[in-house]
Every structure is written in structure tokens, then in C-alpha cells.
C-alpha atoms as a PDB file:
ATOM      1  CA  UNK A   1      30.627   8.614   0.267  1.00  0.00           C
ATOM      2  CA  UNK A   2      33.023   6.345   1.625  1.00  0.00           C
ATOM      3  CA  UNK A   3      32.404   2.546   0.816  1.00  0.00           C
ATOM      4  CA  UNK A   4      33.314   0.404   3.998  1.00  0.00           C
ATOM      5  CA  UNK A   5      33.904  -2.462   1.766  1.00  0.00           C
ATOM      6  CA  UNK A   6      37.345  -1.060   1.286  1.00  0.00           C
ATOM      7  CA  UNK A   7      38.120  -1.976   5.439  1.00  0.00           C
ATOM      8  CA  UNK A   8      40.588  -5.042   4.843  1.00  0.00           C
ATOM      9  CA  UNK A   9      41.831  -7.189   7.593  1.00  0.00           C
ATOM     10  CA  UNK A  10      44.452  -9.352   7.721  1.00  0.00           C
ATOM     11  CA  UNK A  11      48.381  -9.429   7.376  1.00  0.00           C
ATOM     12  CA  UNK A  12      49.531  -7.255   4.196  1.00  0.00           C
ATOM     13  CA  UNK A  13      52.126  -9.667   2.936  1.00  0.00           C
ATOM     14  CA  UNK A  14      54.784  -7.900   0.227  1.00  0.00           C
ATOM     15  CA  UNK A  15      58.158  -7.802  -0.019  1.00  0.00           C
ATOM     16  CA  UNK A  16      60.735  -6.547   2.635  1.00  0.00           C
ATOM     17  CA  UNK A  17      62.491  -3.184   2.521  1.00  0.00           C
ATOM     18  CA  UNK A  18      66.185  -3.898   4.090  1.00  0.00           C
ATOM     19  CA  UNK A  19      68.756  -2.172   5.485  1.00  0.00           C
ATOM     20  CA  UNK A  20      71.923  -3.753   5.935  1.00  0.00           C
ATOM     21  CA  UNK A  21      74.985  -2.038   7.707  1.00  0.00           C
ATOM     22  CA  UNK A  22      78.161  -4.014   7.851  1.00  0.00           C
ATOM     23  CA  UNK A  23      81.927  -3.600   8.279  1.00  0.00           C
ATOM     24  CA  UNK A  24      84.724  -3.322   4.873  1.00  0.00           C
ATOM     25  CA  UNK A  25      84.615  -6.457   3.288  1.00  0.00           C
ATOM     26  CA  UNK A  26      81.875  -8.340   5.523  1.00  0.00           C
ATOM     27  CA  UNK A  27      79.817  -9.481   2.326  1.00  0.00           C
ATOM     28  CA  UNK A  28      77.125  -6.866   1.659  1.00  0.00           C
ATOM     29  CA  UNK A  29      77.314  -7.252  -1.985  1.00  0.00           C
ATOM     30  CA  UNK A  30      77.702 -11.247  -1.713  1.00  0.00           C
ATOM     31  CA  UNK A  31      74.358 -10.560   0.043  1.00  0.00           C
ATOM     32  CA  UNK A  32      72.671  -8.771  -2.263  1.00  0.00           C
ATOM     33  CA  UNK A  33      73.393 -10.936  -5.320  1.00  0.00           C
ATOM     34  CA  UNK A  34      72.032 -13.674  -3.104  1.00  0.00           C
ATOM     35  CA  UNK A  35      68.700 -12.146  -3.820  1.00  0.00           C
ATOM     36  CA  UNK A  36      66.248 -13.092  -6.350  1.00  0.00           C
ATOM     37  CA  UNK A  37      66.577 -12.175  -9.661  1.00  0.00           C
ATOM     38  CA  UNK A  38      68.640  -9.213  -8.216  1.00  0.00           C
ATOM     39  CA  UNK A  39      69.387  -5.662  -9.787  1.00  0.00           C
ATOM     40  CA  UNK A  40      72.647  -3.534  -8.633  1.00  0.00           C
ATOM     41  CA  UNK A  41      72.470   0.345  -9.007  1.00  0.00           C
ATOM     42  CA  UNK A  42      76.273   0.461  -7.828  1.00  0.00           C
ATOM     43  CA  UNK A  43      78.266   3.308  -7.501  1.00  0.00           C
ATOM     44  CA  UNK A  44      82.010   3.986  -8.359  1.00  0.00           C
ATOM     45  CA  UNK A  45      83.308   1.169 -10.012  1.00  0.00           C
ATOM     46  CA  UNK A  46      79.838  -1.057 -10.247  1.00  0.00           C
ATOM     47  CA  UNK A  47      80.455  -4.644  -9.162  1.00  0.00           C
ATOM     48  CA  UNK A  48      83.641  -5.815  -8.928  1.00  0.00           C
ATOM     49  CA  UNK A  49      84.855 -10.032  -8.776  1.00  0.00           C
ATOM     50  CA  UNK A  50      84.120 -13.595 -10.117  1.00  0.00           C
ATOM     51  CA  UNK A  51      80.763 -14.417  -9.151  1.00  0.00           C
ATOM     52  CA  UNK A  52      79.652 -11.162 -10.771  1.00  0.00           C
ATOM     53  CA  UNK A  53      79.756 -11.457 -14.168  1.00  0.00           C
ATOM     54  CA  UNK A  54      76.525 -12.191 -14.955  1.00  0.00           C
ATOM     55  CA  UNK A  55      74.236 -10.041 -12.326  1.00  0.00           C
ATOM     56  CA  UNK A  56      72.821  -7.205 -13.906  1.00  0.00           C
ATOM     57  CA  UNK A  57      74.098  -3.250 -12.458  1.00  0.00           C
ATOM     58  CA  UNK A  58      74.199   0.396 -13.640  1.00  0.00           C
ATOM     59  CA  UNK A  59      76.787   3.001 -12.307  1.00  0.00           C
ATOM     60  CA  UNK A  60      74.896   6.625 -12.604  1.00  0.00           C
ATOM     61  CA  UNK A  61      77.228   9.585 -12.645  1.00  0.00           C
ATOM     62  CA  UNK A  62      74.699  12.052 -11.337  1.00  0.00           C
ATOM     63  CA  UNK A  63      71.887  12.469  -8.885  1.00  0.00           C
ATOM     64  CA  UNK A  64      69.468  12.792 -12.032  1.00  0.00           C
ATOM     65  CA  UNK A  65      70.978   9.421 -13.182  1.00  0.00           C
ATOM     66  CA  UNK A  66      69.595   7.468 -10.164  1.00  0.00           C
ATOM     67  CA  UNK A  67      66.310   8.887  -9.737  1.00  0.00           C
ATOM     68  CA  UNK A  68      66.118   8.186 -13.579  1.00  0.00           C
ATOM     69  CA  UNK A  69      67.102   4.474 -13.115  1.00  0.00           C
ATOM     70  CA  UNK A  70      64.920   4.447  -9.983  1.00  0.00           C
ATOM     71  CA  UNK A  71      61.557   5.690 -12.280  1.00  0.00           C
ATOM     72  CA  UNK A  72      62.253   3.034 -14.969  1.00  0.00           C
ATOM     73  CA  UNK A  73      62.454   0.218 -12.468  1.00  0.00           C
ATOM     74  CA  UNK A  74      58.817   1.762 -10.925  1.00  0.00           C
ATOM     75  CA  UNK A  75      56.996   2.159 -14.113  1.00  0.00           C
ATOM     76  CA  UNK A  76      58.191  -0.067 -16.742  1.00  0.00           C
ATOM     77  CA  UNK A  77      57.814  -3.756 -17.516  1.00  0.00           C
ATOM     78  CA  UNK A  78      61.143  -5.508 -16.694  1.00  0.00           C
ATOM     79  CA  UNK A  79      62.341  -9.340 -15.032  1.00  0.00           C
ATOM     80  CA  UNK A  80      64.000  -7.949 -12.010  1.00  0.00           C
ATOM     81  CA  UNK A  81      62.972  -9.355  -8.316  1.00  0.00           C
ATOM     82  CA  UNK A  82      65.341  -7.555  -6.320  1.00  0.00           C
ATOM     83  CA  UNK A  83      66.729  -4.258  -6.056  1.00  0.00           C
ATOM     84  CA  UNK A  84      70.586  -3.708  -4.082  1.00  0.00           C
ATOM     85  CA  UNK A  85      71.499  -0.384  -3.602  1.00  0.00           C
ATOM     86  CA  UNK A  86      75.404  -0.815  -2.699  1.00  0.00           C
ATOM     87  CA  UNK A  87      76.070   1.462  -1.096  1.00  0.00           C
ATOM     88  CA  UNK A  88      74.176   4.565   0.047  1.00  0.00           C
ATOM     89  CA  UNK A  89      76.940   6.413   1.219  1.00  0.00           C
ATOM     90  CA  UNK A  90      78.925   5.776  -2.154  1.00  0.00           C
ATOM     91  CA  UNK A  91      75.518   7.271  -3.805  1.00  0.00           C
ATOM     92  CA  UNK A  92      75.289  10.116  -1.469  1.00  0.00           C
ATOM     93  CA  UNK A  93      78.211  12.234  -2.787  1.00  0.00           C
ATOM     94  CA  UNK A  94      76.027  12.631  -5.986  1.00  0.00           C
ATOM     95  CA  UNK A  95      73.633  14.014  -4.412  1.00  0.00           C
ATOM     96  CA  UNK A  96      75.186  16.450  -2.603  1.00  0.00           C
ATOM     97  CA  UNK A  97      76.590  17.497  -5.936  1.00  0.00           C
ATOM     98  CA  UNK A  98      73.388  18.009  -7.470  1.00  0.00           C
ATOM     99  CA  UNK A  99      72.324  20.354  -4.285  1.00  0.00           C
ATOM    100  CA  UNK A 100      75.501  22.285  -4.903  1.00  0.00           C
ATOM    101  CA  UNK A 101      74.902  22.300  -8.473  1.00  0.00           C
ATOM    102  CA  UNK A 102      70.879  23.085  -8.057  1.00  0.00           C
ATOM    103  CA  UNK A 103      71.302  25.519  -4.996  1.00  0.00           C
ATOM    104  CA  UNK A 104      74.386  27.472  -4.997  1.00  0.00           C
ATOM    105  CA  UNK A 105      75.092  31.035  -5.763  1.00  0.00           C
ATOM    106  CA  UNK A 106      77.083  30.978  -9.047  1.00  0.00           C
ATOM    107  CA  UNK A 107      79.795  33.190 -10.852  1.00  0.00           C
ATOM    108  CA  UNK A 108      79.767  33.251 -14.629  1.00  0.00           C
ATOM    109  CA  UNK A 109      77.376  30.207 -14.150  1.00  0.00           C
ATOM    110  CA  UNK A 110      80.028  28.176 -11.941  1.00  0.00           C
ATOM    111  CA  UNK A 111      78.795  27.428  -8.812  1.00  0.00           C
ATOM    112  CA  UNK A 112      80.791  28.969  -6.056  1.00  0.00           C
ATOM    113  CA  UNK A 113      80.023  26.144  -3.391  1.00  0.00           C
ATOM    114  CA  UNK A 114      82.405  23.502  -3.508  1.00  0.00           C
ATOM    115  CA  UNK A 115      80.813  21.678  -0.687  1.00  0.00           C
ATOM    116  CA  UNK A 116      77.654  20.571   1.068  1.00  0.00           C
ATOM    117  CA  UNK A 117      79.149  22.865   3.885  1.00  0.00           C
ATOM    118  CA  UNK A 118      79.230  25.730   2.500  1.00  0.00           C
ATOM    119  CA  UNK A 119      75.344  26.495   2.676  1.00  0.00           C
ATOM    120  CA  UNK A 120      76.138  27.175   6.616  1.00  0.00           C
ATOM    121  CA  UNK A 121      74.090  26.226   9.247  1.00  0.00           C
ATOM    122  CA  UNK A 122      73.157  22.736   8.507  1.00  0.00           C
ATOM    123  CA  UNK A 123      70.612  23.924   5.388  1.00  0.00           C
ATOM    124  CA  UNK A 124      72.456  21.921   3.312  1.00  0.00           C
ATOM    125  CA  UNK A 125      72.129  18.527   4.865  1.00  0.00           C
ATOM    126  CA  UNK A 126      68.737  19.656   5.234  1.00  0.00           C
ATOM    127  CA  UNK A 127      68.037  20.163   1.559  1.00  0.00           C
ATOM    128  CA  UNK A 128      69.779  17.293   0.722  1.00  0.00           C
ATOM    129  CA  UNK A 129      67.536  15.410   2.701  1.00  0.00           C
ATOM    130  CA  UNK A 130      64.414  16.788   1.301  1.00  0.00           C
ATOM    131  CA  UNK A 131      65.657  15.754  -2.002  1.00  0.00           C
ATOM    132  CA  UNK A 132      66.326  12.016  -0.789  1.00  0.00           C
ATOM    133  CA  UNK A 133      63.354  12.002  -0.356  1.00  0.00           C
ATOM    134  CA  UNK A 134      61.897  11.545  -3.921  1.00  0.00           C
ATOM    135  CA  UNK A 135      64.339   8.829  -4.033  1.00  0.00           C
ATOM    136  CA  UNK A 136      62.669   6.828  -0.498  1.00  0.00           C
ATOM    137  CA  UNK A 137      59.415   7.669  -2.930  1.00  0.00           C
ATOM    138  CA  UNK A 138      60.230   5.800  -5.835  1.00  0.00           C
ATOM    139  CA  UNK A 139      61.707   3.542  -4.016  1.00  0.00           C
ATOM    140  CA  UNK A 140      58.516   2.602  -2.083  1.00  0.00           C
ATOM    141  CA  UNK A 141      56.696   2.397  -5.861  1.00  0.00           C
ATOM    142  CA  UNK A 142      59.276  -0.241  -6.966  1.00  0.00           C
ATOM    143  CA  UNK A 143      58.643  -2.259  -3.648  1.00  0.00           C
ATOM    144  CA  UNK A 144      54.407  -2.036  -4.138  1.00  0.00           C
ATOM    145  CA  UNK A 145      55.165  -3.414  -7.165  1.00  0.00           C
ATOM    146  CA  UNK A 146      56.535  -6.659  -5.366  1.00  0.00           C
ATOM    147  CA  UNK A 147      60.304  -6.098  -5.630  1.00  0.00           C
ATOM    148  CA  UNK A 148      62.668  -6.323  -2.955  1.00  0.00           C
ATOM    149  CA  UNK A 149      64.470  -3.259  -2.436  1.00  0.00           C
ATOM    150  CA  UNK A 150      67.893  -3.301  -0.316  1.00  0.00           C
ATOM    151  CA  UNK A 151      69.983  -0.746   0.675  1.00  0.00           C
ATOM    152  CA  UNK A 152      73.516  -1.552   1.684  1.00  0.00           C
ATOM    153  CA  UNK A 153      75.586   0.883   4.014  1.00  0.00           C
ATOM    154  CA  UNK A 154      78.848   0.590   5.141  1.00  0.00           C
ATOM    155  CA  UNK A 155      79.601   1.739   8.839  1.00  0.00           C
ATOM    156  CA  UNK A 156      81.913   3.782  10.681  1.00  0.00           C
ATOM    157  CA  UNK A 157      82.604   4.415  14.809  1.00  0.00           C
ATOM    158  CA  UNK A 158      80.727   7.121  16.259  1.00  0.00           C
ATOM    159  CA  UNK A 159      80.662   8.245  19.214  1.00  0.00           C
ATOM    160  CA  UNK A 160      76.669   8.082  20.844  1.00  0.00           C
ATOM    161  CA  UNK A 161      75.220  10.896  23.547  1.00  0.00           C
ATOM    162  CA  UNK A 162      74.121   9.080  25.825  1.00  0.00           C
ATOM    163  CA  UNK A 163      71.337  11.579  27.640  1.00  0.00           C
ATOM    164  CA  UNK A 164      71.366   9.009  30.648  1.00  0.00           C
ATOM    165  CA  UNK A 165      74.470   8.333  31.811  1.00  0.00           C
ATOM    166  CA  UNK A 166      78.167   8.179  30.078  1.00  0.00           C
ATOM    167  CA  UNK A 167      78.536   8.087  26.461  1.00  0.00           C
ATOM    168  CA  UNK A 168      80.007   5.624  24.489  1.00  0.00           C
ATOM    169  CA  UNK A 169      81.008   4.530  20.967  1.00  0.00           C
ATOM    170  CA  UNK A 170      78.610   2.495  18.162  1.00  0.00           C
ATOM    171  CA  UNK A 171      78.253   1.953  14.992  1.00  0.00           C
ATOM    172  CA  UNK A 172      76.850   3.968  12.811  1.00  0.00           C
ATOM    173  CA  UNK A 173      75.972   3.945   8.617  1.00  0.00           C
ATOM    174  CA  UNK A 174      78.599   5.909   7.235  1.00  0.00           C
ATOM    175  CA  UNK A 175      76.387   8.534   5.893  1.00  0.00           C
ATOM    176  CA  UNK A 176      75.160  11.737   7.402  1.00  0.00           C
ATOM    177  CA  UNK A 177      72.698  11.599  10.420  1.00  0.00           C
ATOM    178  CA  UNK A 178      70.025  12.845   8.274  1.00  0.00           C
ATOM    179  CA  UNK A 179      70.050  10.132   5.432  1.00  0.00           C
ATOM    180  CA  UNK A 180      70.829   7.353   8.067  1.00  0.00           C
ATOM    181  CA  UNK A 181      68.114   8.176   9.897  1.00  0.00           C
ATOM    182  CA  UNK A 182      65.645   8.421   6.585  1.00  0.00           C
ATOM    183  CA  UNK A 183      66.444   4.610   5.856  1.00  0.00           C
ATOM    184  CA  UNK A 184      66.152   3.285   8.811  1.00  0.00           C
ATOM    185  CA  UNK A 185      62.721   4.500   9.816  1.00  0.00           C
ATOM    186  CA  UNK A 186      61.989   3.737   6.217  1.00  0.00           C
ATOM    187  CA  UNK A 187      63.180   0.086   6.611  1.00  0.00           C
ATOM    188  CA  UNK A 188      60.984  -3.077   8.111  1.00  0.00           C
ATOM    189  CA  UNK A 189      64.313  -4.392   8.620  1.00  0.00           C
ATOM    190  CA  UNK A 190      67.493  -3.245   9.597  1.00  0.00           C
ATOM    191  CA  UNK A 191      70.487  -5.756   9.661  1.00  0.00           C
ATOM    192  CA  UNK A 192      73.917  -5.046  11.380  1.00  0.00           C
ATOM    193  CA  UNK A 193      76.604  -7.208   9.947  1.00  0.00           C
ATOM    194  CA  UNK A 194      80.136  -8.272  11.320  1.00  0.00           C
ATOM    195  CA  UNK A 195      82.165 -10.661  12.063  1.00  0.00           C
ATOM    196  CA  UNK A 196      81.673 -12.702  15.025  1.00  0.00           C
ATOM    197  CA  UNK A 197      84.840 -12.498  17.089  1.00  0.00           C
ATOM    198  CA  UNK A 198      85.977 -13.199  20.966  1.00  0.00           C
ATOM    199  CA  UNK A 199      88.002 -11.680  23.928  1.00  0.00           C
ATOM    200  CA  UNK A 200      89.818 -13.284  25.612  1.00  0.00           C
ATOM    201  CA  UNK A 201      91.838 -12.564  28.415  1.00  0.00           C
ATOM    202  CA  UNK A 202      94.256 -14.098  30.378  1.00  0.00           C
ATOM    203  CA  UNK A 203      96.026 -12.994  33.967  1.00  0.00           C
ATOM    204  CA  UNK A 204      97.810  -9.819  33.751  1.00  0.00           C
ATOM    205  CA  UNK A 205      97.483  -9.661  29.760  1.00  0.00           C
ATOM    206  CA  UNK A 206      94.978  -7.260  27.845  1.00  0.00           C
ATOM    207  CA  UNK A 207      92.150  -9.162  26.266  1.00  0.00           C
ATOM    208  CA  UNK A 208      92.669 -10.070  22.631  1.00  0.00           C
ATOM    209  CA  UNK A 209      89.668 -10.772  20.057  1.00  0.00           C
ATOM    210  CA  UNK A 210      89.998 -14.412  18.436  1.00  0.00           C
ATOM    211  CA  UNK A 211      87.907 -15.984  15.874  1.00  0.00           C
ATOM    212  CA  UNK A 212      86.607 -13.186  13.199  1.00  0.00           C
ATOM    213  CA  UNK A 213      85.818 -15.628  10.429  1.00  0.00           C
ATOM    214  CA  UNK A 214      82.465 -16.062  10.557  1.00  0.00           C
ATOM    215  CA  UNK A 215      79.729 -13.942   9.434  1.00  0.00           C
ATOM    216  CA  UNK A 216      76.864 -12.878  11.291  1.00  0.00           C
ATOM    217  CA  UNK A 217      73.897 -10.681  10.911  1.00  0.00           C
ATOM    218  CA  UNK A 218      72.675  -8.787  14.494  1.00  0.00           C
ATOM    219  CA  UNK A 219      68.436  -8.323  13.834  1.00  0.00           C
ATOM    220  CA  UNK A 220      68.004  -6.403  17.450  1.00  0.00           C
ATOM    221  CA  UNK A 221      68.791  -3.332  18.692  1.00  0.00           C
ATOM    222  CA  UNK A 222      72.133  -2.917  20.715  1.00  0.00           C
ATOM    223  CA  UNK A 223      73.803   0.027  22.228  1.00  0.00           C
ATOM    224  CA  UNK A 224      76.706  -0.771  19.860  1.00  0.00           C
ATOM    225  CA  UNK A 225      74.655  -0.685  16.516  1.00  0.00           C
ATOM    226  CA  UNK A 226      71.412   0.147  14.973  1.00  0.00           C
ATOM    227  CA  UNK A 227      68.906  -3.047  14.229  1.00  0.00           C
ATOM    228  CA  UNK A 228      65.497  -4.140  14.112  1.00  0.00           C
ATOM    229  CA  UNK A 229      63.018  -6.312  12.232  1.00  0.00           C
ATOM    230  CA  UNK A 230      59.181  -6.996  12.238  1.00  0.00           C
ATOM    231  CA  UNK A 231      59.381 -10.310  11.474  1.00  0.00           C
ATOM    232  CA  UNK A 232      60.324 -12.073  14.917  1.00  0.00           C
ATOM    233  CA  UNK A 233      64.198 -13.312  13.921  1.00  0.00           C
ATOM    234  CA  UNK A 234      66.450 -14.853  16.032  1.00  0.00           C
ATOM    235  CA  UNK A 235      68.880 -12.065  17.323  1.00  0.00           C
ATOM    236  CA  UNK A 236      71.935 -13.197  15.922  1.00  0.00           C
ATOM    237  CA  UNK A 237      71.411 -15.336  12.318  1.00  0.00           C
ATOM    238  CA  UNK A 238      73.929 -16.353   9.684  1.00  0.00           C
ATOM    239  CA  UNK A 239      75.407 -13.918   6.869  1.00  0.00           C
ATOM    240  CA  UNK A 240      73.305 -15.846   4.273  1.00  0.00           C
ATOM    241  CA  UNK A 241      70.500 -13.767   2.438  1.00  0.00           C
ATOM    242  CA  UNK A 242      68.311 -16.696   1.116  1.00  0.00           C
ATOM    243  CA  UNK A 243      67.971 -18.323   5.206  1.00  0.00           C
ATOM    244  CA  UNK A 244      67.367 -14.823   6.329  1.00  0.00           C
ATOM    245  CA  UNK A 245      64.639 -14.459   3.982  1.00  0.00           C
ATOM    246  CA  UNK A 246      63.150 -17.548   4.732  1.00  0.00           C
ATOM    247  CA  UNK A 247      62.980 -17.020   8.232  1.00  0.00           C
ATOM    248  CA  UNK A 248      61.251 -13.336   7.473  1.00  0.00           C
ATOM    249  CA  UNK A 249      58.502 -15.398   5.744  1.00  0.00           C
ATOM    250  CA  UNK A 250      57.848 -18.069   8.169  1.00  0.00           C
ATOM    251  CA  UNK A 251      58.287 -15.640  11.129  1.00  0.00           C
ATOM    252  CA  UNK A 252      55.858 -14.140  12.770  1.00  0.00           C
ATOM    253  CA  UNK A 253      56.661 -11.228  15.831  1.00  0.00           C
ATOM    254  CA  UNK A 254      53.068 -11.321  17.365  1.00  0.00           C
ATOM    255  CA  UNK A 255      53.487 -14.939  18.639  1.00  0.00           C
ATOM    256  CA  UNK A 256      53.327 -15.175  21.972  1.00  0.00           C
ATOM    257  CA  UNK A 257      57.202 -17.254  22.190  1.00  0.00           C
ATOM    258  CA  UNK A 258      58.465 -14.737  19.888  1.00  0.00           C
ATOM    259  CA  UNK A 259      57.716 -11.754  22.610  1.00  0.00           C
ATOM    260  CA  UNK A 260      58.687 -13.974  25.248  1.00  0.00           C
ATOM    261  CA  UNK A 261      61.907 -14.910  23.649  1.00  0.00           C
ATOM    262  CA  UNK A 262      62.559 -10.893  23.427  1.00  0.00           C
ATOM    263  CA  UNK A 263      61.418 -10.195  27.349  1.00  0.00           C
ATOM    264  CA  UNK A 264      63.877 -12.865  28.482  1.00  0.00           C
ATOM    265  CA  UNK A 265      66.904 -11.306  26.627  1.00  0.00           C
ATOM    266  CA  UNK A 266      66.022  -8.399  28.618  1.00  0.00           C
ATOM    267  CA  UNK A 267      65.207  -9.841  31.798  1.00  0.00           C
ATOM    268  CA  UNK A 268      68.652  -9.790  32.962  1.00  0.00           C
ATOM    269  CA  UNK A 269      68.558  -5.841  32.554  1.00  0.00           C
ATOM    270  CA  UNK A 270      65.851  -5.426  35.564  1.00  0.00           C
ATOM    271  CA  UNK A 271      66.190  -6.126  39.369  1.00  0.00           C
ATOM    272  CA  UNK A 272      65.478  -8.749  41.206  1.00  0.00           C
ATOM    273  CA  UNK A 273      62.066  -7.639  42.197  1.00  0.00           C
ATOM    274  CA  UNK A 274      60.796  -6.665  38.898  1.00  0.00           C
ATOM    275  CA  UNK A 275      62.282  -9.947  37.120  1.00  0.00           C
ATOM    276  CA  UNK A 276      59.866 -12.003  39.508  1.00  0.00           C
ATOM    277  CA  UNK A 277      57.063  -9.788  38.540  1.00  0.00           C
ATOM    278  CA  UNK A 278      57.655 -10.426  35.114  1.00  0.00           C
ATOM    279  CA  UNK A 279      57.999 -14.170  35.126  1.00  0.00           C
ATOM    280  CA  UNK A 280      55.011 -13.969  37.348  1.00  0.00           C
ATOM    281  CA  UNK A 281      53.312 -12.035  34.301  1.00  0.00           C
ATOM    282  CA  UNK A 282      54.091 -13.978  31.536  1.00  0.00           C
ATOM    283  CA  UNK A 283      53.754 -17.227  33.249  1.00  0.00           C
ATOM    284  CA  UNK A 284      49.841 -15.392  33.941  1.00  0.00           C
ATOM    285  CA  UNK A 285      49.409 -14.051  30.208  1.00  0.00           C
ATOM    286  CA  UNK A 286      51.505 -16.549  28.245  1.00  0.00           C
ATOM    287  CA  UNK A 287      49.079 -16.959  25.117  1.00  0.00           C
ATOM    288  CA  UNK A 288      47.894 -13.687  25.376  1.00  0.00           C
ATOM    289  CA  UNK A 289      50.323 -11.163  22.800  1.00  0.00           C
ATOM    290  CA  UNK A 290      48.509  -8.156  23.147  1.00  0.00           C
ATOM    291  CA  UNK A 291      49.142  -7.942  26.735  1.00  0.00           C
ATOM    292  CA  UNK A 292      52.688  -9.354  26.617  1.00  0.00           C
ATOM    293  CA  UNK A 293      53.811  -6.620  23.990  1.00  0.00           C
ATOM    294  CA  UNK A 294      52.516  -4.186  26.194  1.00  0.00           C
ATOM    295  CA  UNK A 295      54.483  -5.335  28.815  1.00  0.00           C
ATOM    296  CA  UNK A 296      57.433  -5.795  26.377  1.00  0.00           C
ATOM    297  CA  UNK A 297      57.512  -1.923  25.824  1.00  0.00           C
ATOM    298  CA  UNK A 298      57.437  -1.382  29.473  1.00  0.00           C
ATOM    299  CA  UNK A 299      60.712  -3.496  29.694  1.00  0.00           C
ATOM    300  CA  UNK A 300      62.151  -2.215  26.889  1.00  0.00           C
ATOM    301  CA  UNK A 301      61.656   1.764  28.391  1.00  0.00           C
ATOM    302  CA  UNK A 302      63.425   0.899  31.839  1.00  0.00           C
ATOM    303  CA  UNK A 303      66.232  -0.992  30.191  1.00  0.00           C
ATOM    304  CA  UNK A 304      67.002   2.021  27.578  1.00  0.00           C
ATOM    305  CA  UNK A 305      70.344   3.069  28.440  1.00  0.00           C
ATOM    306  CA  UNK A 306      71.097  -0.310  29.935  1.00  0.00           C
ATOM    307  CA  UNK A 307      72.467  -2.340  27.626  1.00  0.00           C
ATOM    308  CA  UNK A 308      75.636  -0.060  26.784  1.00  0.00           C
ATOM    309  CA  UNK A 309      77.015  -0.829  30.575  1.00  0.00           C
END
């Protein structure tokens, strides 16, 4: 019989799962080793630079390698607070390789697929994805256990099909749809990261970006790159993992200013006539979060599309 005394309530509180997408040479890996007591399962040439020396990483050469790296870090007894994956789409060529290896016809034993293409059809992004998966799984078992567990992704331009109206370019994580997608449902947060830059433009001159020194982390979701978090962040927040993280703990996205704050950055997306009955709304429900979310996803369906014009 089922014992009701297992019915918890409450916040769970346990470490986040992150996703952070950022342009070549942004800081991801300055990020990462900003993390406590922090891990690296690198790729290519592991980590790279002064200020690295002492931060613990392992390079696998083969798919087997990381999910074997991945088990230890689940089931044995070891130090290590955070884990960085830098970067996924570094790691991904391995697995591809082991699908080739694992799936293709052969000839005298040698596989006779020399890429993920070959299978035809899409079936072998789709197996590849069904074997990321046992990755996302140990994964999740090293973050029960209390360990932050990053993944870092650099991005590339891609052009987004826009189903209501014209569409445009955004960034993207410069793996294949299918993996991209896996993380970032699997993330509680996903962190875009570039350099905050400018335009300017003067009389009968094309606009020019200035600035592009500082860093910057976007938390929300744009029309020109992927983002969200659970935590109620500010939308735009400093390149700087340990404020980040201390914002994630004190934050909480079921106050009633932190939905507010989100329904006025949208406000601007509505007409006149619905942007009174909002105000008129909130100003009604202000300390009331169930009913302001739920008018939160009401703005956030008619402004889909919105934000990209």
C-alpha cells in the first residue's frame, strides 16, 4: 500500500543544472572554473592558460571514455562540487563516432560509414540522440548527489522559421537540433552569453556597434537566442559565475515583483487597450502569484512572435 507519509511539501532545494551558450572567446571556461570545487571533462586539448594550472580536467578520446568518467563521478566517493562540461559540441563528434562505429554496416570489420550522414534519413541524429541520452542520465545522478553540473556550448547563426510572420536569424548552440534541444529542456537554467555592444548611427552613415568589452549573461528568452531560468534573475546580469549563483539562491520566481517585473518587459509588446487591462489587473491582484502567472502566460502567448520585429 502506498504510505502518504511520503507526500512532501515545500521547495526541493539542490543544485542547478546550467546551460551556458556564448560567443568564441566570451569566457565560458573562465566561468566554469569560477565554480566550486569545479571538475572539467574537456575535450580536444583540455584546458588551456594561466589560471588553469591547478583545476582538475580529463580529455576522453571516445564516447565510452565520457560515459565512463561520467559513472565514476555518480557512484564513487570524490571532493568535486562542480561539474563543467566545455563544450558539448567539442564532445559530440565522439559520439557520433561511436554510432558509426556501433551501427554501421562494415567490410572486413571496417565500418563503411564515414559519417553521421550516411545512415540517411535523419536515423542517425536520431540514434545519436537516444544514446545522449544515458549521458543526460548520469548526468542527473551526479547532480542528486549535490553537484553542480554545467554544460558549456558555443553558438553559431542560424537562421529561425518563423511560423508567424518573416523569419529571421538567432543564435543557436552549435550542436545539432537534436542534442541542443536535449539540454535545454534538461536545464533549470539556460544562460546566453555575449558581449554587450551598441549601434550607433549617425545621418546618412550605416550604424556601427561600439563598446563590446563587457560581458554579459542574457537569463530570458529573446527571438535572437535561447534563455531561461527558474530562479527569477534579472534579465541581463554580469559574466561572473559566483554573483549569478548567488542571485539563483536568494531568488525566488513565484514572488509577486518577480512576475510583475517579467509582465512589464512585455507590456510594451501589447496594444494600447490590453496594456490598460493589464495594469488594471495587476494593480487588482498584485500579491496574488498564482493569478499573476496565469496572466503572465497569457501575455507571453500573444507576444510570441513579437519580440523578433
Amino acid at each position: 500500500m502506498f504510505d502518504p507519509n511520503k507526500i512532501k511539501t515545500g521547495v526541493t532545494v539542490t543544485a542547478p543544472r546550467i546551460v551556458l551558450i556564448g560567443v568564441e572567446g566570451v569566457g565560458k571556461t573562465t566561468a566554469g572554473a569560477q565554480c566550486d570545487a569545479p571538475i572539467f571533462l574537456s575535450a580536444e586539448d583540455g584546458l588551456v592558460g594561466k589560471g588553469y594550472e591547478n583545476i582538475p580536467h580529463y580529455t576522453p578520446e571516445t564516447w565510452e571514455d565520457v560515459l565512463n568518467f561520467l559513472t565514476f563521478l555518480k557512484d564513487e566517493n570524490h571532493g568535486y562540487k562542480s561539474l563543467i562540461i566545455d563544450t558539448i559540441d567539442w564532445l559530440e563528434p565522439l559520439l557520433q563516432k561511436a554510432i558509426i562505429r556501433m551501427y554501421s554496416p562494415t567490410k572486413d570489420g571496417i565500418p563503411t560509414y564515414k559519417s553521421i550522414e550516411d545512415f540517411g534519413y535523419g536515423k542517425g541524429y536520431t540514434i545519436s540522440a537516444e544514446e545522449f541520452r544515458k549521458a543526460l542520465v548520469l548526468l542527473d545522478g551526479i547532480h542528486r548527489k549535490g553537484i553542480l553540473v554545467m554544460i558549456n556550448a558555443h553558438c553559431q547563426i542560424k537562421v529561425f522559421n518563423n511560423p508567424l510572420g518573416d523569419n529571421y536569424d538567432r543564435y543557436e548552440p552549435k550542436t545539432t537540433k537534436q542534442i541542443a534541444g536535449m539540454i535545454k529542456e534538461w536545464a533549470d537554467v539556460v544562460l546566453f552569453a555575449n558581449y554587450e555592444t551598441l549601434t550607433v548611427k549617425e545621418k546618412g552613415s550605416k550604424a556601427k556597434g561600439v563598446g563590446g568589452q563587457t560581458r554579459i549573461v542574457q537569463t530570458q528568452h529573446s527571438a535572437g537566442w535561447d534563455a531561461k531560468n527558474r530562479y527569477g534573475l534579472p534579465a541581463v546580469m554580469p559574466l561572473d559565475m559566483p554573483t549569478i549563483l548567488d542571485a539563483m539562491t536568494s531568488g525566488d520566481p513565484d514572488k509577486p515583483e518577480n512576475i510583475i517585473a517579467e509582465i512589464n518587459e512585455l507590456l510594451p509588446l501589447l496594444d494600447a487597450e490590453k496594456q490598460k487591462a493589464t495594469m488594471d489587473y495587476v494593480a487588482k491582484n498584485g500579491t496574488n502569484s498564482l493569478k499573476l502567472s496565469q496572466m503572465l502566460n497569457k501575455i507571453r502567448t500573444l507576444t510570441v512572435g513579437k519580440e523578433a520585429a
